[in-house]
N, C-alpha and C. Protein backbone atom coordinates (compact mmCIF):
# COMPACT_ATOMS: atom_id res chain seq x y z
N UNK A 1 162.86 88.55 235.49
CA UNK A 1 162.08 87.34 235.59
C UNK A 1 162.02 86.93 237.06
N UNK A 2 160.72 86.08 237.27
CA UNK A 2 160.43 85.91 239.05
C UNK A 2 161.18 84.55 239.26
N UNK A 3 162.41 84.95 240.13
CA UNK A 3 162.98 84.21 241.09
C UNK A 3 162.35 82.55 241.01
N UNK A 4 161.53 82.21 241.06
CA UNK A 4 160.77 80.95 241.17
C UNK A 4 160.66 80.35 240.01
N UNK A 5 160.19 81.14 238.89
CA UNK A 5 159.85 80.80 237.30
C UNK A 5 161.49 80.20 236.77
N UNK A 6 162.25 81.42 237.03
CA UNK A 6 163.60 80.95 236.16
C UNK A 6 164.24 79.80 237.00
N UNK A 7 164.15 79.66 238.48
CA UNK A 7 164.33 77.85 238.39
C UNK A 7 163.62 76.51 237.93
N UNK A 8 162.00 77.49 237.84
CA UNK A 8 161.76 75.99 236.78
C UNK A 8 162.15 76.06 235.85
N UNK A 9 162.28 76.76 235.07
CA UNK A 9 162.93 77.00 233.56
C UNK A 9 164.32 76.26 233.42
N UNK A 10 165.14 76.99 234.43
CA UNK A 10 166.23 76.30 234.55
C UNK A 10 166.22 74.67 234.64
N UNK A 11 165.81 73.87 235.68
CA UNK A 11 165.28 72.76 235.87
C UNK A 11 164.99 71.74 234.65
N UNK A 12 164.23 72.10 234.29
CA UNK A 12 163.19 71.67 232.74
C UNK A 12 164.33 71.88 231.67
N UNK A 13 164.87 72.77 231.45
CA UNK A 13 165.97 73.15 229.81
C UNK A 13 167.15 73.61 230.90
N UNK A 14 167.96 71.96 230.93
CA UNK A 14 169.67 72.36 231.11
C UNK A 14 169.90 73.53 230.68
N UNK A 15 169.74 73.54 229.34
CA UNK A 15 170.66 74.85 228.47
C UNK A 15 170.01 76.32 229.02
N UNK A 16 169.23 76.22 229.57
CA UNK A 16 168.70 77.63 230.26
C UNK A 16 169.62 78.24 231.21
N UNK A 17 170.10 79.57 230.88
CA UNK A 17 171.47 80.03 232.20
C UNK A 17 170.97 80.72 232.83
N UNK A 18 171.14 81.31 233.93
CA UNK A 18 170.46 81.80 235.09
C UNK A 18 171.05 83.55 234.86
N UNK A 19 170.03 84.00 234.74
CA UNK A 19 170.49 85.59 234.43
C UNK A 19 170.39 86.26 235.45
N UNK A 20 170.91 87.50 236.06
CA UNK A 20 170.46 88.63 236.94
C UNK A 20 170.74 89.60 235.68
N UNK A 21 171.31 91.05 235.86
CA UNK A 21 171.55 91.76 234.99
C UNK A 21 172.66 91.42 233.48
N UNK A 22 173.42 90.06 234.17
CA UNK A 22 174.27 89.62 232.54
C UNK A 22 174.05 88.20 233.30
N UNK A 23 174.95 87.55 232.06
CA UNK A 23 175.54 85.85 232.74
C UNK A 23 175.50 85.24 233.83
N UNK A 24 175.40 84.72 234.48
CA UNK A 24 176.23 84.12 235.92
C UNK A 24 176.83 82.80 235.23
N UNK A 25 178.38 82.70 235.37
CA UNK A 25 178.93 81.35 235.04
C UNK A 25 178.58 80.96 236.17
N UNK A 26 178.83 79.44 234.61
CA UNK A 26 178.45 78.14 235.43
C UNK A 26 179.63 77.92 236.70
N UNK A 27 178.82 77.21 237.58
CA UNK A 27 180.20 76.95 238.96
C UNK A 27 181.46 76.47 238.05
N UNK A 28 182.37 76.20 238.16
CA UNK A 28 183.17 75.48 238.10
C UNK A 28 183.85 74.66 239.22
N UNK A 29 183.74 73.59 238.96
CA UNK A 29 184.52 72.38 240.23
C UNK A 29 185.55 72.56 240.75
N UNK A 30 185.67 72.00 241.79
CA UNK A 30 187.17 72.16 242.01
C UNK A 30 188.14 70.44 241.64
N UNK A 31 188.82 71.14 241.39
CA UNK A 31 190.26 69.63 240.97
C UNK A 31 189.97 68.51 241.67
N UNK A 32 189.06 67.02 241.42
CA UNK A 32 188.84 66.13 242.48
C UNK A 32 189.88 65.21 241.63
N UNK A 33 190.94 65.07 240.09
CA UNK A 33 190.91 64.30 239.91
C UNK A 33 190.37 63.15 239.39
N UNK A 34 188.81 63.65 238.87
CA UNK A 34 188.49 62.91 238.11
C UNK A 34 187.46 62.24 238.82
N UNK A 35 187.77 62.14 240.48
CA UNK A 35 186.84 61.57 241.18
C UNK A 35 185.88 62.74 241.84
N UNK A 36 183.98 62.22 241.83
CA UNK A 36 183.88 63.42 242.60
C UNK A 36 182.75 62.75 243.87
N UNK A 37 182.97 63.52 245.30
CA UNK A 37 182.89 62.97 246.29
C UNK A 37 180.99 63.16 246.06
N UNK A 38 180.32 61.93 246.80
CA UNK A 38 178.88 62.34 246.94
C UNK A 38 178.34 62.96 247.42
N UNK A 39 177.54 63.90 247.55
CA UNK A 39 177.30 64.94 248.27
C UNK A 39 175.92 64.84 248.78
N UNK A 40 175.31 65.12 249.94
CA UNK A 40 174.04 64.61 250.59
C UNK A 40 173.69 65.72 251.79
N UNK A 41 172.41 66.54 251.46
CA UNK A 41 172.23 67.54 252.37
C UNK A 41 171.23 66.83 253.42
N UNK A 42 171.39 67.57 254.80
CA UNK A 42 170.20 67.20 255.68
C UNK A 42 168.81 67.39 255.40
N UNK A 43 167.94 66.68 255.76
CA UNK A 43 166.71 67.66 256.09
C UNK A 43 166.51 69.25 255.98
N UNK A 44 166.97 69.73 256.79
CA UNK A 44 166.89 71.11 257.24
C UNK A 44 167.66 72.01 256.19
N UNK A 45 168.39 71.37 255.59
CA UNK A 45 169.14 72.27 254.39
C UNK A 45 168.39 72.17 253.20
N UNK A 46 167.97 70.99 252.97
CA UNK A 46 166.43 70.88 251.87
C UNK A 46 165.43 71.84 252.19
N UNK A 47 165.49 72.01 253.61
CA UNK A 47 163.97 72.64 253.76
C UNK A 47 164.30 74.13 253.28
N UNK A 48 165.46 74.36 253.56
CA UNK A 48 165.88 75.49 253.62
C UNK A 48 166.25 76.30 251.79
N UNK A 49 166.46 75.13 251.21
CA UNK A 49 166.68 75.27 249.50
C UNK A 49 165.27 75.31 249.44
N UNK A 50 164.35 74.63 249.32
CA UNK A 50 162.77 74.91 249.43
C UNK A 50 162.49 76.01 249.51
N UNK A 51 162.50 76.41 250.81
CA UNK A 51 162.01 77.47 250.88
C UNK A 51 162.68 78.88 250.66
N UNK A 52 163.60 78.42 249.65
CA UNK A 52 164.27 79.92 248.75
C UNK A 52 163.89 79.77 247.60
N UNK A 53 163.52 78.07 247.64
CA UNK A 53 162.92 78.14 245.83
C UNK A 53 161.57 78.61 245.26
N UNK A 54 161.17 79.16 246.87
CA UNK A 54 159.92 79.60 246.52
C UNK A 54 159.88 81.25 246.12
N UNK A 55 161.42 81.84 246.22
CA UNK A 55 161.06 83.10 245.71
C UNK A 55 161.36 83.93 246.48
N UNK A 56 161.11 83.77 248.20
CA UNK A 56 161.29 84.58 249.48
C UNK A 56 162.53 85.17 249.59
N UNK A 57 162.34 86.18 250.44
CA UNK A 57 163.60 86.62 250.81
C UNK A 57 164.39 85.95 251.72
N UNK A 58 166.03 86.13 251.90
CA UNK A 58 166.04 85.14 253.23
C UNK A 58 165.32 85.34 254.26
N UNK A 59 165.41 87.26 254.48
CA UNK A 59 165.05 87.51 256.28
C UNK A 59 163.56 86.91 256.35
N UNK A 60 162.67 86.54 255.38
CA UNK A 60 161.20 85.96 255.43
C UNK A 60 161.26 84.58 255.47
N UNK A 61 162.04 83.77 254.84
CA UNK A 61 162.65 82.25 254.73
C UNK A 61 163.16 82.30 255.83
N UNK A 62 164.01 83.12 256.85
CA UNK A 62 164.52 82.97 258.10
C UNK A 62 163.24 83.02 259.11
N UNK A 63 162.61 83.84 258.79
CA UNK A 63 161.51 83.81 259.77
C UNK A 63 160.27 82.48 259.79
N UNK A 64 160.35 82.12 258.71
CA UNK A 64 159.41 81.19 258.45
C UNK A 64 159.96 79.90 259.01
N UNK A 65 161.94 79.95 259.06
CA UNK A 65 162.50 78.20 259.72
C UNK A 65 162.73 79.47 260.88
N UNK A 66 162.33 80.01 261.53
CA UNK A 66 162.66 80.17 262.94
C UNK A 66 164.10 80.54 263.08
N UNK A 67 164.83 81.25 262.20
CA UNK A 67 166.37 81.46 262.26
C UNK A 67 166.44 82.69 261.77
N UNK A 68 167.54 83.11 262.60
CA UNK A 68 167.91 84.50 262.50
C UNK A 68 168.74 85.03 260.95
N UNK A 69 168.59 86.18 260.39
CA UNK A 69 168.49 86.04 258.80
C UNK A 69 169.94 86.01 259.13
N UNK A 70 170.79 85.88 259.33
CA UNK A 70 172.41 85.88 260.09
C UNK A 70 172.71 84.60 259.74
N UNK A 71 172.06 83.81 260.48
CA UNK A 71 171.87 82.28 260.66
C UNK A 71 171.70 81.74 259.00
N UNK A 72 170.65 82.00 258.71
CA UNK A 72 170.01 81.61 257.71
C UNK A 72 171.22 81.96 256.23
N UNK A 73 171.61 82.89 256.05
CA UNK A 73 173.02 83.10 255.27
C UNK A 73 174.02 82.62 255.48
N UNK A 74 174.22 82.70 256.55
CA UNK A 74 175.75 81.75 256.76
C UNK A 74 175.46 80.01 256.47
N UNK A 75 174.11 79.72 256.71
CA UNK A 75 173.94 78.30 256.53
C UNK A 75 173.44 77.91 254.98
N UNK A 76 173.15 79.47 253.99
CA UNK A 76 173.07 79.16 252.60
C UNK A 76 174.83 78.90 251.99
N UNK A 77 175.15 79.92 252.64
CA UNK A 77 177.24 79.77 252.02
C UNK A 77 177.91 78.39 252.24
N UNK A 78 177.50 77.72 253.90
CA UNK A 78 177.83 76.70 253.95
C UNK A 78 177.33 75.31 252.79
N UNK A 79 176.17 75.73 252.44
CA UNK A 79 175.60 74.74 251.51
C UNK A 79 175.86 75.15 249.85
N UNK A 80 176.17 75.88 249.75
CA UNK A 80 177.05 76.44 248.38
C UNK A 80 178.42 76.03 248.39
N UNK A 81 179.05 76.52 249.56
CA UNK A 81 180.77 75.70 249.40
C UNK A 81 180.35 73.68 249.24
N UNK A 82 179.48 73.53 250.06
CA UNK A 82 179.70 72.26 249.82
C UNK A 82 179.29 71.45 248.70
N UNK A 83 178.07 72.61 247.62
CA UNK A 83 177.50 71.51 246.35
C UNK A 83 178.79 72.29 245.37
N UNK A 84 180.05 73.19 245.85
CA UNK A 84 180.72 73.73 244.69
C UNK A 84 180.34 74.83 243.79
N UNK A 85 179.03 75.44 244.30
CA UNK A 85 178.04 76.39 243.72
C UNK A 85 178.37 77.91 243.95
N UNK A 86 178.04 78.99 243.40
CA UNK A 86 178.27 80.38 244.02
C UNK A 86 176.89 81.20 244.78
N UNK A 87 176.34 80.62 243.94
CA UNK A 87 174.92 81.48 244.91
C UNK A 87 173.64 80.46 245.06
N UNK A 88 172.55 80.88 246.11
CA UNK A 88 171.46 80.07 246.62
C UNK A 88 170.90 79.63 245.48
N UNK A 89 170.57 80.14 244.47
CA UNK A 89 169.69 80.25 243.18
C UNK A 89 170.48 78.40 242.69
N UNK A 90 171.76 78.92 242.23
CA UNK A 90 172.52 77.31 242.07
C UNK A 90 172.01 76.17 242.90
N UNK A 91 172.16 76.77 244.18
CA UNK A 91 172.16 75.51 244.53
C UNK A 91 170.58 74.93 245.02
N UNK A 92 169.38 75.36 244.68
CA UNK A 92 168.53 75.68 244.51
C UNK A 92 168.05 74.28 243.48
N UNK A 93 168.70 75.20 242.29
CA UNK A 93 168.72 74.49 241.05
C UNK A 93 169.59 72.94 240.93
N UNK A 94 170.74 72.90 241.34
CA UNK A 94 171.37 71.63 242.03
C UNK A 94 170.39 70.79 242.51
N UNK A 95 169.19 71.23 243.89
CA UNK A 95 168.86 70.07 244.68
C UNK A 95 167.23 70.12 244.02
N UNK A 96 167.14 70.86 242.54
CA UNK A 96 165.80 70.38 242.12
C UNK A 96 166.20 69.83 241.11
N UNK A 97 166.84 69.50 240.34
CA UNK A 97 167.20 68.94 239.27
C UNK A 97 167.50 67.56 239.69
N UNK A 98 167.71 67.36 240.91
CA UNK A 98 168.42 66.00 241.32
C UNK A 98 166.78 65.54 242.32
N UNK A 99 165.80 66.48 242.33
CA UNK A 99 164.78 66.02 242.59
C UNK A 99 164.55 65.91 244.24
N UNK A 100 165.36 66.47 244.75
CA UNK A 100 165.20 66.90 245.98
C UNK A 100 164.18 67.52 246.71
N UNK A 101 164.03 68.62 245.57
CA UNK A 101 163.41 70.32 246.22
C UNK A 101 161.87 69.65 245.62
């Protein structure tokens, strides 16, 4: 299924799980205690979930924000450790569901 379709899908029906060849579990959190901290991306990290939600590859999403595909990965991991997520697709799905993207 195309990269773009299964996050609207996802988006639209919670209960929709994000497949590659099997499952991908869901993230699991880490221990806040019950409390969980708010989380708020820049500009440029929106733009950057955007424009993966459109389907692209990074090194083409890198070329399109002017960043080296180097750049552009290390600054998807950074934005995955911080929504608690494992891959771009999550967190993708994270900042459209919350109406971001």
């Amino acid at each position: 299924m195309e990269q773009a379709t299964l996050v609207r899908r996802t988006v639209k029906d919670p209960g929709v799980s994000l497949m590659r060849e099997s499952m991908v579990p869901a993230p699991v959190p880490p221990p806040d205690k019950g409390q969980s901290l708010p989380v708020s991306l820049t500009d440029d990290e929106l733009q950057l979930l955007a424009e993966i939600a459109t389907g692209v590859t990074t090194d083409v999403a890198a070329r399109r924000l002017e960043l080296s595909a180097r750049t552009l990965r290390r600054r998807l991991r950074a934005i995955c450790d911080q929504l608690g997520v494992n891959t771009p697709i999550e967190a993708v799905v994270w900042a459209a569901r919350k109406q971001l993207i």
